[in-house]
C-alpha atoms as a PDB file:
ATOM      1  CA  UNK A   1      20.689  -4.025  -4.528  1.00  0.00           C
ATOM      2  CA  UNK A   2      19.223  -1.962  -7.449  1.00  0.00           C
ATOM      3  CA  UNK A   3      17.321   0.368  -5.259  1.00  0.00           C
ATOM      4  CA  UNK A   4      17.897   4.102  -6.991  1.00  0.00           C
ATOM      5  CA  UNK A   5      17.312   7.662  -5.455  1.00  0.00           C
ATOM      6  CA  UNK A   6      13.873   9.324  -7.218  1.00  0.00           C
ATOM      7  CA  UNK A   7      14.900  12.022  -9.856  1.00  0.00           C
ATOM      8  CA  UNK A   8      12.957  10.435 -12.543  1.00  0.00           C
ATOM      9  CA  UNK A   9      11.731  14.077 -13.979  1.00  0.00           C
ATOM     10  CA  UNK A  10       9.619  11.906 -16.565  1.00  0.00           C
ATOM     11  CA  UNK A  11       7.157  10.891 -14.734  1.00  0.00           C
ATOM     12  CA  UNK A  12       3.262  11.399 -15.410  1.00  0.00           C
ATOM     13  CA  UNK A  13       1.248   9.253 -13.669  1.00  0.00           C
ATOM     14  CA  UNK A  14      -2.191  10.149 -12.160  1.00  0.00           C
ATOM     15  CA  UNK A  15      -2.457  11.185  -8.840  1.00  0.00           C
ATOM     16  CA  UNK A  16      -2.661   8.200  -5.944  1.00  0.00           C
ATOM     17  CA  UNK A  17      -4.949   9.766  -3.598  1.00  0.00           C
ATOM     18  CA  UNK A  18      -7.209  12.982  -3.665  1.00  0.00           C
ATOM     19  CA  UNK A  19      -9.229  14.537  -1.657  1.00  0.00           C
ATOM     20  CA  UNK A  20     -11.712  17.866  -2.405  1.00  0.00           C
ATOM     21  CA  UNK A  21     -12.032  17.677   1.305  1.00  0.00           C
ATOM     22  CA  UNK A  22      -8.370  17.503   2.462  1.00  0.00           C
ATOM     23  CA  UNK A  23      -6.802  20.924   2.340  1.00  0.00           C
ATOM     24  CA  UNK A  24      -3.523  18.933   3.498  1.00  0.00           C
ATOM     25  CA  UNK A  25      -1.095  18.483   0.607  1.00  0.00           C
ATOM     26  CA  UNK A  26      -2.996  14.556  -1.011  1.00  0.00           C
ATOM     27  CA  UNK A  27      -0.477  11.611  -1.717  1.00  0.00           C
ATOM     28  CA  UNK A  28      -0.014  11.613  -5.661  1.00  0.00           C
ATOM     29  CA  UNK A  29       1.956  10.533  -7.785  1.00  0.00           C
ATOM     30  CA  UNK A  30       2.078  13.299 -10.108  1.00  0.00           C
ATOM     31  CA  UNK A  31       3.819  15.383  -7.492  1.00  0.00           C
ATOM     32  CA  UNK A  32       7.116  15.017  -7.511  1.00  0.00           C
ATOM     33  CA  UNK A  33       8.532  14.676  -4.274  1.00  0.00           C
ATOM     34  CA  UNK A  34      11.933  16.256  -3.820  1.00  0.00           C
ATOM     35  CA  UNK A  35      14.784  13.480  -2.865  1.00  0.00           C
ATOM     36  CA  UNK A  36      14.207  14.245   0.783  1.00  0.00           C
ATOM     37  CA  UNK A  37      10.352  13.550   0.662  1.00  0.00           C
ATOM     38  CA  UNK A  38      10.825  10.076  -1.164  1.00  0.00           C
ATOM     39  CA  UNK A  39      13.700   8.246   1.216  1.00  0.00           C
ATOM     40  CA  UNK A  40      13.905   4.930  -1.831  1.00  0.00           C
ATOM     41  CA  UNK A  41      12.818   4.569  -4.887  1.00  0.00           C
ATOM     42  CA  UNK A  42      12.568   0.505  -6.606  1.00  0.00           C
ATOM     43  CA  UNK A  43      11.791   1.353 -10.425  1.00  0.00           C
ATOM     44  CA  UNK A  44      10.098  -0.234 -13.522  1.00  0.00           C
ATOM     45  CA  UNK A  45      12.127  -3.588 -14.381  1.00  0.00           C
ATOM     46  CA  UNK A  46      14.079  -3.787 -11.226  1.00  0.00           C
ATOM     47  CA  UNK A  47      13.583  -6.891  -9.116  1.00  0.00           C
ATOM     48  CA  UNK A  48      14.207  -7.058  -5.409  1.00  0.00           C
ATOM     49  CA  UNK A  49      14.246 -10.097  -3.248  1.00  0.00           C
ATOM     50  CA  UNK A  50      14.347 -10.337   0.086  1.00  0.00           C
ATOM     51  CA  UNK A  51      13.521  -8.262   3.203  1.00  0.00           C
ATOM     52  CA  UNK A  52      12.765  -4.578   3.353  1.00  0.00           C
ATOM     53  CA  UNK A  53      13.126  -2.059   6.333  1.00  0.00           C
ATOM     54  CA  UNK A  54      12.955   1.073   6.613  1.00  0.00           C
ATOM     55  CA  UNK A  55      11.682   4.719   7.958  1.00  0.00           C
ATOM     56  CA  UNK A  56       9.929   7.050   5.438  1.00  0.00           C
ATOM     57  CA  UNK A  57       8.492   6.451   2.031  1.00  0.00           C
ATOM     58  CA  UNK A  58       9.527   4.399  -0.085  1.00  0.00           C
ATOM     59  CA  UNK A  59       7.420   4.101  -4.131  1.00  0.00           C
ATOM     60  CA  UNK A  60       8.045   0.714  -5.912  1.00  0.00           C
ATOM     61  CA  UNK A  61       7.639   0.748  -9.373  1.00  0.00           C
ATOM     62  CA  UNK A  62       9.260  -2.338 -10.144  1.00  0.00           C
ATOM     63  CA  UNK A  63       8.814  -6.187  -9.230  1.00  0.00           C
ATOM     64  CA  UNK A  64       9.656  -6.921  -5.400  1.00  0.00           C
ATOM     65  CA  UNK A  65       9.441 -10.774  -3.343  1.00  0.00           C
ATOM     66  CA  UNK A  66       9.605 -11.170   0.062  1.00  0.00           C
ATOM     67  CA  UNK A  67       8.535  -8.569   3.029  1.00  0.00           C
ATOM     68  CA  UNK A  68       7.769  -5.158   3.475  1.00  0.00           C
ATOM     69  CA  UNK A  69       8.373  -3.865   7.086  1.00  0.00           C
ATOM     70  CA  UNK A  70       7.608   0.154   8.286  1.00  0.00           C
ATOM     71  CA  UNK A  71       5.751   2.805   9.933  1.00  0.00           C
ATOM     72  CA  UNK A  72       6.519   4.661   6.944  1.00  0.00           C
ATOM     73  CA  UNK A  73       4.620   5.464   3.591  1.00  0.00           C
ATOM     74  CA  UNK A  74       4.754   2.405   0.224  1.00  0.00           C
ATOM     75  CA  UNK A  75       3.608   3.810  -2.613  1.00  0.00           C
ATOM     76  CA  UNK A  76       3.184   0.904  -4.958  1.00  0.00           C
ATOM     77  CA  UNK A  77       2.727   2.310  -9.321  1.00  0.00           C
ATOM     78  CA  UNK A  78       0.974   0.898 -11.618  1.00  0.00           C
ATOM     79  CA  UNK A  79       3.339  -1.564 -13.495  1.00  0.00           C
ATOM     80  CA  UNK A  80       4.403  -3.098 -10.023  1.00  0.00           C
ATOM     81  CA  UNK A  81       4.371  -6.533  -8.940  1.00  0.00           C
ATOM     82  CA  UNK A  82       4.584  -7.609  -5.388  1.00  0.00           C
ATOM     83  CA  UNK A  83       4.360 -11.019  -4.315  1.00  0.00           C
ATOM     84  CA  UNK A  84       5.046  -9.926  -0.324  1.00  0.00           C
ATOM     85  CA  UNK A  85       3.574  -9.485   3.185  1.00  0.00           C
ATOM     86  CA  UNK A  86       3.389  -5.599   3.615  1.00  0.00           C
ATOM     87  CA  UNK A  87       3.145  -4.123   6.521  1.00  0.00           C
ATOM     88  CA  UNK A  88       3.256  -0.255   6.814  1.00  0.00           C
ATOM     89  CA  UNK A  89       2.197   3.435   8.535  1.00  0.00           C
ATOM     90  CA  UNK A  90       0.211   3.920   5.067  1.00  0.00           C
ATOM     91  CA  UNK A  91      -0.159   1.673   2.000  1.00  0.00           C
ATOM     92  CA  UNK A  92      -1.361   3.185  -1.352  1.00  0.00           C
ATOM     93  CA  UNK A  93      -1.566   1.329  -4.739  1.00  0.00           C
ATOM     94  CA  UNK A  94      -2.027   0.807  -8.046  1.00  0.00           C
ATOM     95  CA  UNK A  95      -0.093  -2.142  -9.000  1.00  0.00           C
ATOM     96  CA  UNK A  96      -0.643  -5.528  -8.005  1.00  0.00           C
ATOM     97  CA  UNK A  97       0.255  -7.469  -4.657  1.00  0.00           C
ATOM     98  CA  UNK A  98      -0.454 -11.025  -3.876  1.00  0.00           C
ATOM     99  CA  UNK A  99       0.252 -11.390   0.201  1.00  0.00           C
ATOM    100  CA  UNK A 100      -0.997 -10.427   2.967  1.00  0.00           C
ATOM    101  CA  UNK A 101      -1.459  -6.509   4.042  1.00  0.00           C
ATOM    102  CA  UNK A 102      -0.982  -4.658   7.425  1.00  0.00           C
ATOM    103  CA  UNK A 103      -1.993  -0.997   7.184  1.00  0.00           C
ATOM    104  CA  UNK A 104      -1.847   0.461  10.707  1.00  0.00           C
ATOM    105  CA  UNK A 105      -3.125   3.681   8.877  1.00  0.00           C
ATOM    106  CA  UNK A 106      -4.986   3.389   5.705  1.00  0.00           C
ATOM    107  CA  UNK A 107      -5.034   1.953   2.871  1.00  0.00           C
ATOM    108  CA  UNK A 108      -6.189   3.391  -0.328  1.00  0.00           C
ATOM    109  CA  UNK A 109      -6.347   1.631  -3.528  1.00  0.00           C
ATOM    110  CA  UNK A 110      -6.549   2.847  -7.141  1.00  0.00           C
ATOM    111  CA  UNK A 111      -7.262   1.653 -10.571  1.00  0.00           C
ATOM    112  CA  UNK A 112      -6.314  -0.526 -11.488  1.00  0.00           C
ATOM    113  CA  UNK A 113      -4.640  -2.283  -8.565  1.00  0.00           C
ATOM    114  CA  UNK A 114      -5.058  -5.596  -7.875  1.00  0.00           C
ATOM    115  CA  UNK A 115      -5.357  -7.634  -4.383  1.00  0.00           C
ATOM    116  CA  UNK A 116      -4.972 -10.924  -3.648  1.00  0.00           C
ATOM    117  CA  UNK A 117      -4.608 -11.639  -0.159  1.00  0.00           C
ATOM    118  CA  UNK A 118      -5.732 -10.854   3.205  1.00  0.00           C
ATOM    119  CA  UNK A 119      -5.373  -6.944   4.290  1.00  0.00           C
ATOM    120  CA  UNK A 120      -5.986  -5.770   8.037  1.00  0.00           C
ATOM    121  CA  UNK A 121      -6.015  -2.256   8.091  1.00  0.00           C
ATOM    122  CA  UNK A 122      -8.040   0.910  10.515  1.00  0.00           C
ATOM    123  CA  UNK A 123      -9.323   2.553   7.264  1.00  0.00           C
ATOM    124  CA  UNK A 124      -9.990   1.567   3.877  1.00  0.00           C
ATOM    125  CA  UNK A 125     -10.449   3.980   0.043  1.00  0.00           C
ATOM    126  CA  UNK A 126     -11.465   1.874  -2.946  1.00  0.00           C
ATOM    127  CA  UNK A 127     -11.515   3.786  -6.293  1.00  0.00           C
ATOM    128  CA  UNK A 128     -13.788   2.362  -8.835  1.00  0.00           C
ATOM    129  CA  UNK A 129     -11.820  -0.316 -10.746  1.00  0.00           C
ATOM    130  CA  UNK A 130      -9.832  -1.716  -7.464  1.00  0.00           C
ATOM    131  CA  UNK A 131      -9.786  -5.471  -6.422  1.00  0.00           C
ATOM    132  CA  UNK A 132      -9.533  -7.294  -3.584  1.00  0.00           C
ATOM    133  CA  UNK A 133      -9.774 -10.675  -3.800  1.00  0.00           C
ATOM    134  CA  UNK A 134      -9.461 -12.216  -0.403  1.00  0.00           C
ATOM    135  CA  UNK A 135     -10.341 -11.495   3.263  1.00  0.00           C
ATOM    136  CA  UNK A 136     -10.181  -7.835   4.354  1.00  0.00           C
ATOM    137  CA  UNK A 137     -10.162  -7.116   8.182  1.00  0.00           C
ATOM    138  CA  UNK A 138     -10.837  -3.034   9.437  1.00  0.00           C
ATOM    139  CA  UNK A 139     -10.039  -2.872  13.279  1.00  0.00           C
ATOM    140  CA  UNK A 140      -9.043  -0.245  15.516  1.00  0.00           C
ATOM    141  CA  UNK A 141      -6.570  -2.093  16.808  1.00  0.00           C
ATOM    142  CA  UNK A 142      -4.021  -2.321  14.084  1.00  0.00           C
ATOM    143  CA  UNK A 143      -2.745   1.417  14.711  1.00  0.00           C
ATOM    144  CA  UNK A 144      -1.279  -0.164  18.473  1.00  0.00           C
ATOM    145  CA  UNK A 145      -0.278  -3.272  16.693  1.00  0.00           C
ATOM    146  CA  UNK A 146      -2.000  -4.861  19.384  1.00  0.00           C
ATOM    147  CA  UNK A 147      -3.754  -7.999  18.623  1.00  0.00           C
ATOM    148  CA  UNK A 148      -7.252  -8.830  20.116  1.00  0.00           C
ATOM    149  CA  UNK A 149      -9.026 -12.273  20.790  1.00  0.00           C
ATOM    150  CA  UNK A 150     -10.924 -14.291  18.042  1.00  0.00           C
ATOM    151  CA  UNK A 151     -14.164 -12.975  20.339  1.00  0.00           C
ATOM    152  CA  UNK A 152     -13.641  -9.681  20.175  1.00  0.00           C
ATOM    153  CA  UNK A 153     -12.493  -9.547  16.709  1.00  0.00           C
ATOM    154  CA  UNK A 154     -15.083 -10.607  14.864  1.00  0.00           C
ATOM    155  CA  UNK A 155     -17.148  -8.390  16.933  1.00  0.00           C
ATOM    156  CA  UNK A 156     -15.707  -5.371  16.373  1.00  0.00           C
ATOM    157  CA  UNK A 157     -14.137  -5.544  13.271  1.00  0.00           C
ATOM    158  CA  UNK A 158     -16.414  -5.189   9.401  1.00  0.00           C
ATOM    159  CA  UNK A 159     -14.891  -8.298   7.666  1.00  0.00           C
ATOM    160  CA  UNK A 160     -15.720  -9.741   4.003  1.00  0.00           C
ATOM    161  CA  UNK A 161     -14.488 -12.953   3.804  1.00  0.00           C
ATOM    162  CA  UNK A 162     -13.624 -15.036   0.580  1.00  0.00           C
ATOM    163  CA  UNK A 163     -15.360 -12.633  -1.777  1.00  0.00           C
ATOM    164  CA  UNK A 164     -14.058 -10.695  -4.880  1.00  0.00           C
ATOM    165  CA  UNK A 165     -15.010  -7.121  -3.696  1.00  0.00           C
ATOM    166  CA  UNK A 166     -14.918  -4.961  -7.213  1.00  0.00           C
ATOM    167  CA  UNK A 167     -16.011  -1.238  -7.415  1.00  0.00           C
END
């Protein structure tokens, strides 16, 4: 398993997530998080198969197949590739995923990620250049990880159904 520490000093990608209204430290990748802030690290032309668990954050750079399971933070970059059911705390990208997405938290997408697939998730950030092509589901309910009748789903929850959403 090709799955390295981050101390990649190099790095100069834009930030994933800001806020002028958060005076909390933002999720970015420009920051550098020390090794103890960043618990694995898959980088740019590594491929993983298989299943992934794990507490903490994990950023994926590289190609990964299979499943994502945590409470924890993905960060997904630019260049990567995920053909995979995620399901995480927090999810925040700017690669491209093709499966279906469970953010019991948020969800924040970037330019110039790329969806395809179904995502469930509380709360939703689309920056300007961001797909999602494919069913997208905000309830409540995800944060529990309960699940709620057909009924009262499609009451309560905003869903967009089959339709390319690009900002």
């Amino acid at each position: 398993m090709k799955i390295a520490q981050a101390q990649d000093e190099q790095r100069t990608d834009q930030p994933f997530f800001q806020s002028s209204q958060d005076s909390a430290p933002a999720l970015s990748m420009s920051h550098r998080p020390a090794a103890e802030e960043l618990d694995a690290f898959l980088g740019k032309g590594v491929h993983f198969t298989g299943t992934l668990t794990y507490q903490g954050t994990i950023r994926i750079d590289g190609a990964f197949d299979g499943e994502i399971r945590t409470d924890g933070v993905v960060l997904i970059g630019e260049e990567a590739k995920l053909k995979a059911n995620v399901t995480a705390g927090t999810i925040v990208s700017k690669g491209h995923i093709t499966g279906d997405i469970c953010a019991k938290e948020k969800f924040m997408l970037q330019s110039p990620s790329v969806i395809v697939g179904e995502v469930t998730t509380p709360a939703l950030s689309i920056e300007e250049g961001a797909l999602i092509d494919g069913n997208l589901k905000m309830e409540q309910d995800v944060r529990s990880g309960r699940q709620e009748s057909t009924a009262r789903a499609s009451r309560s929850s905003k869903q967009f159904v089959g339709r390319r959403i690009a900002l």
